[in-house]
C-alpha atoms as a PDB file:
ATOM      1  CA  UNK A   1       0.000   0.000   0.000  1.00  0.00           C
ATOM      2  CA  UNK A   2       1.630   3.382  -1.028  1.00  0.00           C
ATOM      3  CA  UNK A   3       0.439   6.583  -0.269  1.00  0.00           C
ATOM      4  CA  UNK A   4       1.604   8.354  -3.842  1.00  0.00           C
ATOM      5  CA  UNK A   5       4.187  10.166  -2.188  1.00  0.00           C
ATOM      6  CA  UNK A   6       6.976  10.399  -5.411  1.00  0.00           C
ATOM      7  CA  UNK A   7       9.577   8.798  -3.849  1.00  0.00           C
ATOM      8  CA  UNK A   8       7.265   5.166  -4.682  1.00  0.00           C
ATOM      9  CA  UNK A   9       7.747   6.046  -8.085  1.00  0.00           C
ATOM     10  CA  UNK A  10      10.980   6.185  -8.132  1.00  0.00           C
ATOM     11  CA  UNK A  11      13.092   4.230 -10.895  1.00  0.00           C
ATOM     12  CA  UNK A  12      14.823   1.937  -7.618  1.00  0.00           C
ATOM     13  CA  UNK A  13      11.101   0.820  -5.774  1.00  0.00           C
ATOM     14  CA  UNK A  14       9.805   0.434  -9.596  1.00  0.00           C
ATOM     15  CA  UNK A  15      12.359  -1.821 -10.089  1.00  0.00           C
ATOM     16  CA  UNK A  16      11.953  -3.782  -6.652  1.00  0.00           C
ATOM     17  CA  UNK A  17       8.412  -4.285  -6.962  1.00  0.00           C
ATOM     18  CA  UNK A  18       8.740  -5.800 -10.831  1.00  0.00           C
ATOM     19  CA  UNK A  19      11.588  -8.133 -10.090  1.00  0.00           C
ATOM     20  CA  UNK A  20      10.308  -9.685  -6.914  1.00  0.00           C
ATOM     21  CA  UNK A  21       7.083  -9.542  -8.216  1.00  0.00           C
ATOM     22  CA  UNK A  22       5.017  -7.424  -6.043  1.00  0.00           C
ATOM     23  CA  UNK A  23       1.786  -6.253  -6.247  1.00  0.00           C
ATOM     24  CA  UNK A  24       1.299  -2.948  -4.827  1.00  0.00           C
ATOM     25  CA  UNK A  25      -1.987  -0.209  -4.532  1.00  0.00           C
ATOM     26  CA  UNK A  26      -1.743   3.440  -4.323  1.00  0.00           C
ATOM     27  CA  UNK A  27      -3.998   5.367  -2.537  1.00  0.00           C
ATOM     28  CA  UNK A  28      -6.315   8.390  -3.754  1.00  0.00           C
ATOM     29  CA  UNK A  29      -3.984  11.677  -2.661  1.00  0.00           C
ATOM     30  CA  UNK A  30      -5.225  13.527   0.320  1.00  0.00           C
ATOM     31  CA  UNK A  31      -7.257  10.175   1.903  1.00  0.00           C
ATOM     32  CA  UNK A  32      -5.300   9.774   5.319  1.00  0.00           C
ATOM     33  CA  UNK A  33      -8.111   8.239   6.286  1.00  0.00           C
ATOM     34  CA  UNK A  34      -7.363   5.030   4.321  1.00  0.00           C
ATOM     35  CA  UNK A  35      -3.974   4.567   5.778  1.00  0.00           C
ATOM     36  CA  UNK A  36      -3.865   3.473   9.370  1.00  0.00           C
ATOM     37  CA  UNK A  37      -0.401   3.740   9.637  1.00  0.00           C
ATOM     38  CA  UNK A  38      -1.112   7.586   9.340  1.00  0.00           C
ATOM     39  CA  UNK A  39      -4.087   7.510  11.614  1.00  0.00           C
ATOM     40  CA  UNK A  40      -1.881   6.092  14.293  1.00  0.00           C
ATOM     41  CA  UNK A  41       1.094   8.513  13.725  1.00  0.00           C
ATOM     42  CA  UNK A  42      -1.508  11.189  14.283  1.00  0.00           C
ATOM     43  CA  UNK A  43      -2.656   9.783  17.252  1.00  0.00           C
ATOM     44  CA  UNK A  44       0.774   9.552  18.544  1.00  0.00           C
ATOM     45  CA  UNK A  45       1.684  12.761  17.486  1.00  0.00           C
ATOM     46  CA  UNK A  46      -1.037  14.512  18.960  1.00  0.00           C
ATOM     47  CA  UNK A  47      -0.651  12.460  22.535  1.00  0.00           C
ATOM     48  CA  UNK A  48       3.196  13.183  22.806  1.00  0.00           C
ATOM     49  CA  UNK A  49       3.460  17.127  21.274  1.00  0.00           C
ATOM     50  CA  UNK A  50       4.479  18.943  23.891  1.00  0.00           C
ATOM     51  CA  UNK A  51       5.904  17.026  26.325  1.00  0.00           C
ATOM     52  CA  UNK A  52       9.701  17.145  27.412  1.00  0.00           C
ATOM     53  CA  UNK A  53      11.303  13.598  27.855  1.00  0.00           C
ATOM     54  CA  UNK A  54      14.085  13.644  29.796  1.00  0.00           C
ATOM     55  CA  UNK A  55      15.791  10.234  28.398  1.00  0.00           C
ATOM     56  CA  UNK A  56      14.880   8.068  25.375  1.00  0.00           C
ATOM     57  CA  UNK A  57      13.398   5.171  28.014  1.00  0.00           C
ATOM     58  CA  UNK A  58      10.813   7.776  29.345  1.00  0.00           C
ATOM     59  CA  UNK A  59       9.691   8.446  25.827  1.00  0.00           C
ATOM     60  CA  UNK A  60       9.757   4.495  24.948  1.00  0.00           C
ATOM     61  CA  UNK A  61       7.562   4.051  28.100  1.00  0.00           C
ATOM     62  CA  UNK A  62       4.968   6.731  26.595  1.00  0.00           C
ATOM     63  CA  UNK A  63       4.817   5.354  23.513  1.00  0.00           C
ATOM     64  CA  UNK A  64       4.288   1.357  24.766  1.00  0.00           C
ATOM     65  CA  UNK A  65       1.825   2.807  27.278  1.00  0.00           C
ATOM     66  CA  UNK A  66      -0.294   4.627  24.220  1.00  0.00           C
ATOM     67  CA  UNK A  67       0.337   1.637  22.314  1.00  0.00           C
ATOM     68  CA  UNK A  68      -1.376  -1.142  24.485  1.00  0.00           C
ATOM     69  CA  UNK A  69      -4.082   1.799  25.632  1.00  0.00           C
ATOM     70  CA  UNK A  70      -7.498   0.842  24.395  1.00  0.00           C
ATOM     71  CA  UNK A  71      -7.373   3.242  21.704  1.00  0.00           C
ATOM     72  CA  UNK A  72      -5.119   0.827  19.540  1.00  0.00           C
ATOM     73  CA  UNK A  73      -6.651  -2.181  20.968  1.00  0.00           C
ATOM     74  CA  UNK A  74      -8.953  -4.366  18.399  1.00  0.00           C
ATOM     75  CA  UNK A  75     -12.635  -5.646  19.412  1.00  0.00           C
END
């Protein structure tokens, strides 16, 4: 799944894709919505702006804690 940015159509992923025969689908432009991948950068984004870690563990703790938080868990 590719989100048309123009570095996936670049001569080297092209390439890639043809000679290990991969399938791939690009999505509409502007359609966040169909990526969840973005959806859960957003979410991550807008849960950690502003805050001052003061090592990279207390920031790993943050994000594991917002990653097993219901919000990410399935049904």
């Amino acid at each position: 799944m590719l989100d048309g940015a123009p570095y996936f159509q670049a001569t080297a992923v092209t390439d890639l894709t043809a000679r290990d025969d991969l399938d791939s689908v690009t999505l509409p432009a502007y359609s966040p919505e169909l990526n969840p991948v973005a959806e859960c950068w957003r979410d991550l984004q807008a849960a950690l702006s502003n805050h001052f870690f003061e090592s990279l563990d207390g920031l790993t703790t943050a994000l594991i804690q917002l990653l097993t938080s219901s919000l990410y868990q399935s049904e």
